[in-house]
Protein backbone atom coordinates (compact mmCIF):
# COMPACT_ATOMS: atom_id res chain seq x y z
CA UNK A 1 -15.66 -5.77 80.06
CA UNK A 2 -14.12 -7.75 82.86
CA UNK A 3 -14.19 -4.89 85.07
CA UNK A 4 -18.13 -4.08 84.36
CA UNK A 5 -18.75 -7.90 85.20
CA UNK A 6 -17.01 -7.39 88.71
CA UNK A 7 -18.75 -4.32 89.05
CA UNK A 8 -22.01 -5.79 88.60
CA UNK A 9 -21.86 -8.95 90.72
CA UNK A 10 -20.31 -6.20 93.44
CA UNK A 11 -23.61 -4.69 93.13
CA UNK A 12 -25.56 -7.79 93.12
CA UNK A 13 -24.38 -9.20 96.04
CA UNK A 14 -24.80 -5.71 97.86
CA UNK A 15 -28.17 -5.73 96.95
CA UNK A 16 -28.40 -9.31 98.09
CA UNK A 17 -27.00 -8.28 101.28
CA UNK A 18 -29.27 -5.54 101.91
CA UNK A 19 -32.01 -7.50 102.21
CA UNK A 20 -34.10 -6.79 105.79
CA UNK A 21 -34.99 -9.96 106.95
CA UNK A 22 -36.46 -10.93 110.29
CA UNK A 23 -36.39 -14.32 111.37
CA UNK A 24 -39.70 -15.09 113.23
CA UNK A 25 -39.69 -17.32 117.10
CA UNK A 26 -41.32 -20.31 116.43
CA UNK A 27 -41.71 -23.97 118.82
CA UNK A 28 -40.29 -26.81 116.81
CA UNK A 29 -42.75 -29.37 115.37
CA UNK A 30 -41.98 -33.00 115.68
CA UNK A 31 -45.22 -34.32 113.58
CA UNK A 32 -43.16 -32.54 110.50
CA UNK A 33 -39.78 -33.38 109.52
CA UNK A 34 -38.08 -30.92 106.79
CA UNK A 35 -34.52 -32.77 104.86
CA UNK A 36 -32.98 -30.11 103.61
CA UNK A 37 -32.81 -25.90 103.34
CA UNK A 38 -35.30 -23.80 102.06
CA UNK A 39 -35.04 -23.47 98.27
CA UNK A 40 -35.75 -20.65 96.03
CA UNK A 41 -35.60 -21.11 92.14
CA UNK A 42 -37.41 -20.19 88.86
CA UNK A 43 -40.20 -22.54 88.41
CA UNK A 44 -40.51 -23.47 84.79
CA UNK A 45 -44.21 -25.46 85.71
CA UNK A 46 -45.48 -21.97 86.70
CA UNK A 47 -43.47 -19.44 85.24
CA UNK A 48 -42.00 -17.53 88.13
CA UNK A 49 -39.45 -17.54 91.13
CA UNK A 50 -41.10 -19.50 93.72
CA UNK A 51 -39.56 -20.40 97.49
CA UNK A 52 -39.82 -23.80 98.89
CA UNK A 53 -39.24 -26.52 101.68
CA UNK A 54 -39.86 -23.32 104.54
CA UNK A 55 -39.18 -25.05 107.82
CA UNK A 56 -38.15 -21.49 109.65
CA UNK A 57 -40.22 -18.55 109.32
CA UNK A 58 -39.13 -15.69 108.56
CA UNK A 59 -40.37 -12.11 106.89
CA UNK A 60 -38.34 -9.23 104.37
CA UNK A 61 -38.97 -5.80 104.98
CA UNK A 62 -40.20 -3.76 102.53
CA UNK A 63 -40.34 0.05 103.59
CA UNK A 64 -41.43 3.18 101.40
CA UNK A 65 -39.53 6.80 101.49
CA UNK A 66 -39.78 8.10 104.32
CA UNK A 67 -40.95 11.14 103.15
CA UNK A 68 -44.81 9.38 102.21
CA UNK A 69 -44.22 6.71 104.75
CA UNK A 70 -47.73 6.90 106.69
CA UNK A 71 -47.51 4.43 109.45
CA UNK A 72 -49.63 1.72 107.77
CA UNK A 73 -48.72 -1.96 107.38
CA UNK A 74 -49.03 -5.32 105.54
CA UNK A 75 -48.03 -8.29 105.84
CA UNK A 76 -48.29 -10.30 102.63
CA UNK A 77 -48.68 -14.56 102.76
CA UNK A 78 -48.00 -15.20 99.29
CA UNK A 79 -49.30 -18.88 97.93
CA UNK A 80 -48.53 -21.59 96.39
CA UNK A 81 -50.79 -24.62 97.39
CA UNK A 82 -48.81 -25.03 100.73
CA UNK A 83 -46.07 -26.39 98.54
CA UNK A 84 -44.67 -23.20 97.29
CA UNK A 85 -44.40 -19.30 96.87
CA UNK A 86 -45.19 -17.65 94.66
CA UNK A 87 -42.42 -14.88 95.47
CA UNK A 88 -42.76 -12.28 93.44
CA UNK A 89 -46.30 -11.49 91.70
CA UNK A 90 -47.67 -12.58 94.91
CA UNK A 91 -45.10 -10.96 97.52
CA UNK A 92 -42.30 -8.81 96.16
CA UNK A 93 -43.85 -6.83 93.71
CA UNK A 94 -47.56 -6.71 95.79
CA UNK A 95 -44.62 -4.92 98.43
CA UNK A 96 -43.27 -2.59 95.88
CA UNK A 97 -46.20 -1.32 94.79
CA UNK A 98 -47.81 -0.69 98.57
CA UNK A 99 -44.30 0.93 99.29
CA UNK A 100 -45.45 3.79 96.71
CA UNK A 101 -48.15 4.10 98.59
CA UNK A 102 -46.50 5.36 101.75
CA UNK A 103 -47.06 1.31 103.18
CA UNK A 104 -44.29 -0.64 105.04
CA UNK A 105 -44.85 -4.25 103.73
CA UNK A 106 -43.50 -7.72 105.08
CA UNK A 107 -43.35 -10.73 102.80
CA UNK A 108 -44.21 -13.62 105.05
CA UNK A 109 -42.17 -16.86 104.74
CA UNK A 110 -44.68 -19.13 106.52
CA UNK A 111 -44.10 -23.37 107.03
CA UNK A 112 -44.57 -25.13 103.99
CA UNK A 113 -45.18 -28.72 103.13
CA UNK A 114 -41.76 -30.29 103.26
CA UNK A 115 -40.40 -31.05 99.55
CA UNK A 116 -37.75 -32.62 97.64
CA UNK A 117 -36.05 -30.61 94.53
CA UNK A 118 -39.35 -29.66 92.65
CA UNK A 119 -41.83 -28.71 95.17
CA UNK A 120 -44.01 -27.16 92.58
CA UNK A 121 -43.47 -30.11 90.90
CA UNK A 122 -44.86 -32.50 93.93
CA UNK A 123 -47.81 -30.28 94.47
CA UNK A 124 -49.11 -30.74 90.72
CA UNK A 125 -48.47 -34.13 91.19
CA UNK A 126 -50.38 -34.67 94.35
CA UNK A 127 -54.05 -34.54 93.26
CA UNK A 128 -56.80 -35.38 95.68
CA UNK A 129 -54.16 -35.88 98.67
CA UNK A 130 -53.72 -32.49 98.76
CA UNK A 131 -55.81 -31.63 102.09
CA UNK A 132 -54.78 -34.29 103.36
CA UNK A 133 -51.63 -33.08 103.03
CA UNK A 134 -51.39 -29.84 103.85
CA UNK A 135 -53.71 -30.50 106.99
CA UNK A 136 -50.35 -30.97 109.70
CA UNK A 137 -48.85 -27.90 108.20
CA UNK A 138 -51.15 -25.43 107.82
CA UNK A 139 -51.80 -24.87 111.50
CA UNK A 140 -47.70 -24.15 111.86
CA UNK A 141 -48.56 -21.61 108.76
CA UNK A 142 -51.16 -20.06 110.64
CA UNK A 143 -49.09 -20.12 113.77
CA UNK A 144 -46.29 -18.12 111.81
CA UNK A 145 -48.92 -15.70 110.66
CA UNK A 146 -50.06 -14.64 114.15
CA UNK A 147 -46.25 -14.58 115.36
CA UNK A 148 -45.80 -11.92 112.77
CA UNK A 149 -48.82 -9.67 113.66
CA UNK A 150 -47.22 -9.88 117.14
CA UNK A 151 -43.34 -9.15 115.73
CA UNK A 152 -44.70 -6.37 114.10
CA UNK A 153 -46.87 -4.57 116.85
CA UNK A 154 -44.14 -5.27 119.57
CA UNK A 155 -41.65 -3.54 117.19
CA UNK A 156 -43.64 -1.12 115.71
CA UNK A 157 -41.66 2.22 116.70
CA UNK A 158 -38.36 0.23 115.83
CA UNK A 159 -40.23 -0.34 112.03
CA UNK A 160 -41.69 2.79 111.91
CA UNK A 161 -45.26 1.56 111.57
CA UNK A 162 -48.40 2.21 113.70
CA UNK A 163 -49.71 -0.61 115.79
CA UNK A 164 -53.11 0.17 115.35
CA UNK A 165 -52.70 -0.49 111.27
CA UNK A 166 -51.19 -3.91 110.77
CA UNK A 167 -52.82 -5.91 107.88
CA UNK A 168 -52.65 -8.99 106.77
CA UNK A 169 -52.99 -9.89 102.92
CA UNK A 170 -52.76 -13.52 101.63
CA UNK A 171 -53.20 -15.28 98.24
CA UNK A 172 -54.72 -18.32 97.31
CA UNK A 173 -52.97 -20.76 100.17
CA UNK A 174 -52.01 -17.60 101.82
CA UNK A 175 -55.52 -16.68 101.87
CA UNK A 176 -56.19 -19.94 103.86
CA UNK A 177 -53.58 -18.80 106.22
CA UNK A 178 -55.27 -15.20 106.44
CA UNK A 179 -58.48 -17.23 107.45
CA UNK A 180 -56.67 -18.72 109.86
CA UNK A 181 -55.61 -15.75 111.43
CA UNK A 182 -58.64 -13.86 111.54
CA UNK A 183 -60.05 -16.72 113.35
CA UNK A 184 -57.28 -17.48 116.37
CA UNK A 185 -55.84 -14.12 116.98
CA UNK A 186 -55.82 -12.77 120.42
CA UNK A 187 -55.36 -8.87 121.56
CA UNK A 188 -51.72 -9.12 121.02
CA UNK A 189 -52.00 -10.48 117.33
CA UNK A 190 -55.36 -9.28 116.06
CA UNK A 191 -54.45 -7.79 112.49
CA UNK A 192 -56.48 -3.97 112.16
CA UNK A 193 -57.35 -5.38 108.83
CA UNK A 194 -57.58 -8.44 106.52
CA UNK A 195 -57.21 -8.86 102.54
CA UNK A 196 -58.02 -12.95 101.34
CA UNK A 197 -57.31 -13.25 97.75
CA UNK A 198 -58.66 -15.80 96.72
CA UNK A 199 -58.97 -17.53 99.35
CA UNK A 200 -58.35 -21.76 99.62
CA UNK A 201 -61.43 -21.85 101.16
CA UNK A 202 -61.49 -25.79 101.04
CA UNK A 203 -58.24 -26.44 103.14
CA UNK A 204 -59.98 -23.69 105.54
CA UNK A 205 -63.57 -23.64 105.34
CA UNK A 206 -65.66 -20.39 106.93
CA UNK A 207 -66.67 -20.68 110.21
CA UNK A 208 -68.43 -18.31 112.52
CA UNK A 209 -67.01 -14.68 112.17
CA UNK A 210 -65.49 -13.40 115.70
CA UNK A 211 -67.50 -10.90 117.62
CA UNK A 212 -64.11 -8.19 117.39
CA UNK A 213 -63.58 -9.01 113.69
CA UNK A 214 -61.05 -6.74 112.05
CA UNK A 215 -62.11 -5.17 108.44
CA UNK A 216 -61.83 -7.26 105.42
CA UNK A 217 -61.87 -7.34 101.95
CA UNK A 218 -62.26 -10.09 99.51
CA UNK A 219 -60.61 -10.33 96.26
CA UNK A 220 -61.87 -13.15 94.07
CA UNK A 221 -62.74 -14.01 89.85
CA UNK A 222 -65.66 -16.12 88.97
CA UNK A 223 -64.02 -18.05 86.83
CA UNK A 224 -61.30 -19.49 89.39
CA UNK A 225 -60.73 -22.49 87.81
CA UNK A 226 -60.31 -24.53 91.55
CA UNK A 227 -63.93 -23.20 92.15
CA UNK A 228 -62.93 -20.45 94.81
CA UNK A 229 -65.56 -18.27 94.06
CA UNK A 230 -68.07 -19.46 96.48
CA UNK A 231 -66.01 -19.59 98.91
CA UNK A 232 -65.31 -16.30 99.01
CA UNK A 233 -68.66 -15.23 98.57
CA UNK A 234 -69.47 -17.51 101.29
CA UNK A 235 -66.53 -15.64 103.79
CA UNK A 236 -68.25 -12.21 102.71
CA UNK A 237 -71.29 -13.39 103.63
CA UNK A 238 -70.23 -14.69 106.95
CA UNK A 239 -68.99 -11.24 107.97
CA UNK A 240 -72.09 -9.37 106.35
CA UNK A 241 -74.36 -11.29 108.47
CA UNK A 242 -72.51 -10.35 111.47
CA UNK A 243 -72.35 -7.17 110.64
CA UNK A 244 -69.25 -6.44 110.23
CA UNK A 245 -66.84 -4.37 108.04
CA UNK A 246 -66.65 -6.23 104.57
CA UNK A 247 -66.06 -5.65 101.24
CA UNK A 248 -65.82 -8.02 98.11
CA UNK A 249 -64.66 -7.82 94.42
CA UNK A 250 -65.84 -10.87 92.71
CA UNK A 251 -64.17 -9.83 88.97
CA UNK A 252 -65.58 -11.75 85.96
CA UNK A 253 -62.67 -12.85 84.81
CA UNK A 254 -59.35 -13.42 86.24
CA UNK A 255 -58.79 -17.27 86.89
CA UNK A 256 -56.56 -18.30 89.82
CA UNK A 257 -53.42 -16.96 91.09
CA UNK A 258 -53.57 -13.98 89.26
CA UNK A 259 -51.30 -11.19 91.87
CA UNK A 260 -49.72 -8.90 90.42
CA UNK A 261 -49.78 -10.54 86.57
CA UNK A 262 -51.12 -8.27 84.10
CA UNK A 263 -53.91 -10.13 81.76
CA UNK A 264 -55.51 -7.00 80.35
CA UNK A 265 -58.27 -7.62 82.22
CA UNK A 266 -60.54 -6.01 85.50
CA UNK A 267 -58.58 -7.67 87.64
CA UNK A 268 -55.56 -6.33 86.83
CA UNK A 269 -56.56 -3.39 89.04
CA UNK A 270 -57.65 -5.06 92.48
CA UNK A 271 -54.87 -4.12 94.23
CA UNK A 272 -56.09 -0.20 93.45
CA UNK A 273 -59.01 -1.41 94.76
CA UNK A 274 -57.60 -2.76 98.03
CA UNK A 275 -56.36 0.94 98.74
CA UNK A 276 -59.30 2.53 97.66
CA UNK A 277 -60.93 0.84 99.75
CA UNK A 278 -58.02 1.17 102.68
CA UNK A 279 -58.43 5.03 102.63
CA UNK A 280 -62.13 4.84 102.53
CA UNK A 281 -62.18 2.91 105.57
CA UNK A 282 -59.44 4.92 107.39
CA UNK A 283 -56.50 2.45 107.44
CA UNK A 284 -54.46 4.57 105.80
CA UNK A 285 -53.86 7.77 104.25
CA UNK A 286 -54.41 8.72 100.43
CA UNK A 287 -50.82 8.93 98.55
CA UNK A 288 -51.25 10.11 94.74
CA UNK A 289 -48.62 8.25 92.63
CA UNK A 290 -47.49 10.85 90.82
C-alpha cells in the first residue's frame, strides 16, 4: 500500500510539473497593491476550484493530438466577478473539450481584484460596491487579454497555431474582459474571433462596434439571474447594426455561470454550438468526435 501511495503522489507531482505555463509581460501598476500570492483552492460558496489574488498574468497551454490539431486557437478568460476563477467549468474543462476538437486552448490568468483568504468570499460580500470595485482592475484585465492575443500570434509557429485564427472566449467577468478586447485591440492583438458568455455587460457597457470587428458569438440564458440578458442582446445588436459577423444563443433557461456544468438543460450544449458555428464561419475545420 505504501508503495502505491508513493507511486501516486510520483505521478501527481509529474503531472503537476507538466503543466505549460506562460507567464505573460506586463507594466507594474501602482494604483493596485496585491499582499500576498495567487491562491487556488476549492470554493465551498460556489462549489468548485477557483484561483484568486492574480497580480501576474499568466496562461496554461492546452494542446490537442497532433494528429487532429488544425491550427485554430482560443484563449479562454474564465470569471468570477473580478474576484475569482472559476478554473475549471469555465477554463480547464472548456480547454479539454476544444482540444478534441483539433483546438490549441490557453486558460488566461488575467489581474484580479486583490483579496484576502476567501476571495469568493469578499466578492459575495461586496454588494453594490462591486463596480466600483472592479473599475481600477479591469483595465489591467483587459490589458492582459490583449498581451495574450499578441503572445500568441508572435509565437504562433513555436505553438503550433495559425495566426490568422486566434479567439478569444470569456465568461461572465471574462466576458467583460472579451468586451474589452474587442474594443482596444490594434493589428498586432486583434483576436480573428470573439465568444462573450454571458457577458458582465454592466462593469463594461456596449459601445460603438469597431469598423474591422472580428466575428462574434454570444452565448447568454434569459433567465440570468444578474439580468445579463439584455446586455447581450444589446452587444448583438450593436454588431448587427454594423453589419458585422454575429451570432447569438439566448437559451431559455440556464441562469448564470453555467460553463461547462451539466443542468439537463439547452444550454448544456452551447459550447457545440460555438463550433458549429466556428466551422460554419471558417475558423476552423470540422473534427467528428468519434
Amino acid at each position: 500500500m505504501k508503495s502505491f501511495i508513493t507511486a501516486l503522489c510520483i505521478l501527481q507531482i509529474g503531472i503537476f510539473y507538466s503543466q505549460e505555463i506562460i507567464e505573460l509581460p506586463y507594466e507594474p501598476n501602482v494604483s493596485v497593491e496585491w499582499i500576498g500570492a495567487e491562491k487556488e483552492y476549492f470554493s465551498d460558496i460556489w462549489k468548485t476550484q477557483v484561483v484568486t489574488n492574480v497580480s501576474k498574468p499568466s496562461m496554461q497551454v492546452f494542446r490537442p493530438e497532433a494528429a487532429i490539431a488544425n491550427g485554430t486557437s482560443v484563449i479562454i478568460a474564465p470569471g468570477g466577478g473580478l474576484y475569482a476563477l472559476s478554473i475549471n467549468s469555465e477554463g480547464n474543462e472548456v480547454a479539454e473539450w476544444l482540444n478534441q476538437k483539433g483546438i490549441t486552448a490557453f486558460v488566461l490568468k488575467y489581474r484580479l481584484v486583490p483579496t484576502g483568504e476567501d476571495g469568493v468570499k469578499e466578492v459575495m460580500q461586496v454588494g453594490e460596491r462591486i463596480i466600483e470595485n472592479v473599475a481600477p482592475v479591469l483595465p489591467l484585465s483587459v490589458e492582459d487579454g490583449l498581451t495574450a492575443v499578441s503572445y500568441v500570434r508572435k509565437n504562433a509557429e513555436s505553438l503550433g497555431v495559425d495566426p490568422k485564427k486566434i479567439g478569444f472566449m470569456g465568461f461572465s467577468a471574462g466576458g467583460a474582459v472579451t468586451m474589452g478586447v474587442s474594443y482596444n485591440y490594434s493589428a498586432e492583438n486583434r483576436p480573428d474571433f470573439l465568444v462573450p458568455v454571458y457577458p458582465w455587460t454592466t462593469a463594461m457597457p456596449v459601445s460603438e462596434c469597431p469598423d474591422d470587428a472580428p466575428p462574434m458569438l454570444i452565448i447568454c440564458a434569459t433567465d440570468d439571474p444578474l439580468g445579463l440578458a439584455g446586455g447581450s442582446i444589446e452587444l448583438y445588436s450593436s454588431y448587427l447594426n454594423s453589419g458585422k459577423t454575429v451570432g447569438l444563443h439566448m437559451y431559455a433557461k440556464g441562469g448564470h455561470g453555467f460553463g461547462m456544468k451539466k443542468q439537463q438543460l439547452p444550454s448544456d450544449n452551447w459550447i457545440s454550438r460555438f463550433y458549429d458555428w466556428a466551422v460554419a464561419e471558417g475558423l476552423t475545420i470540422s473534427q467528428n468526435m468519434e
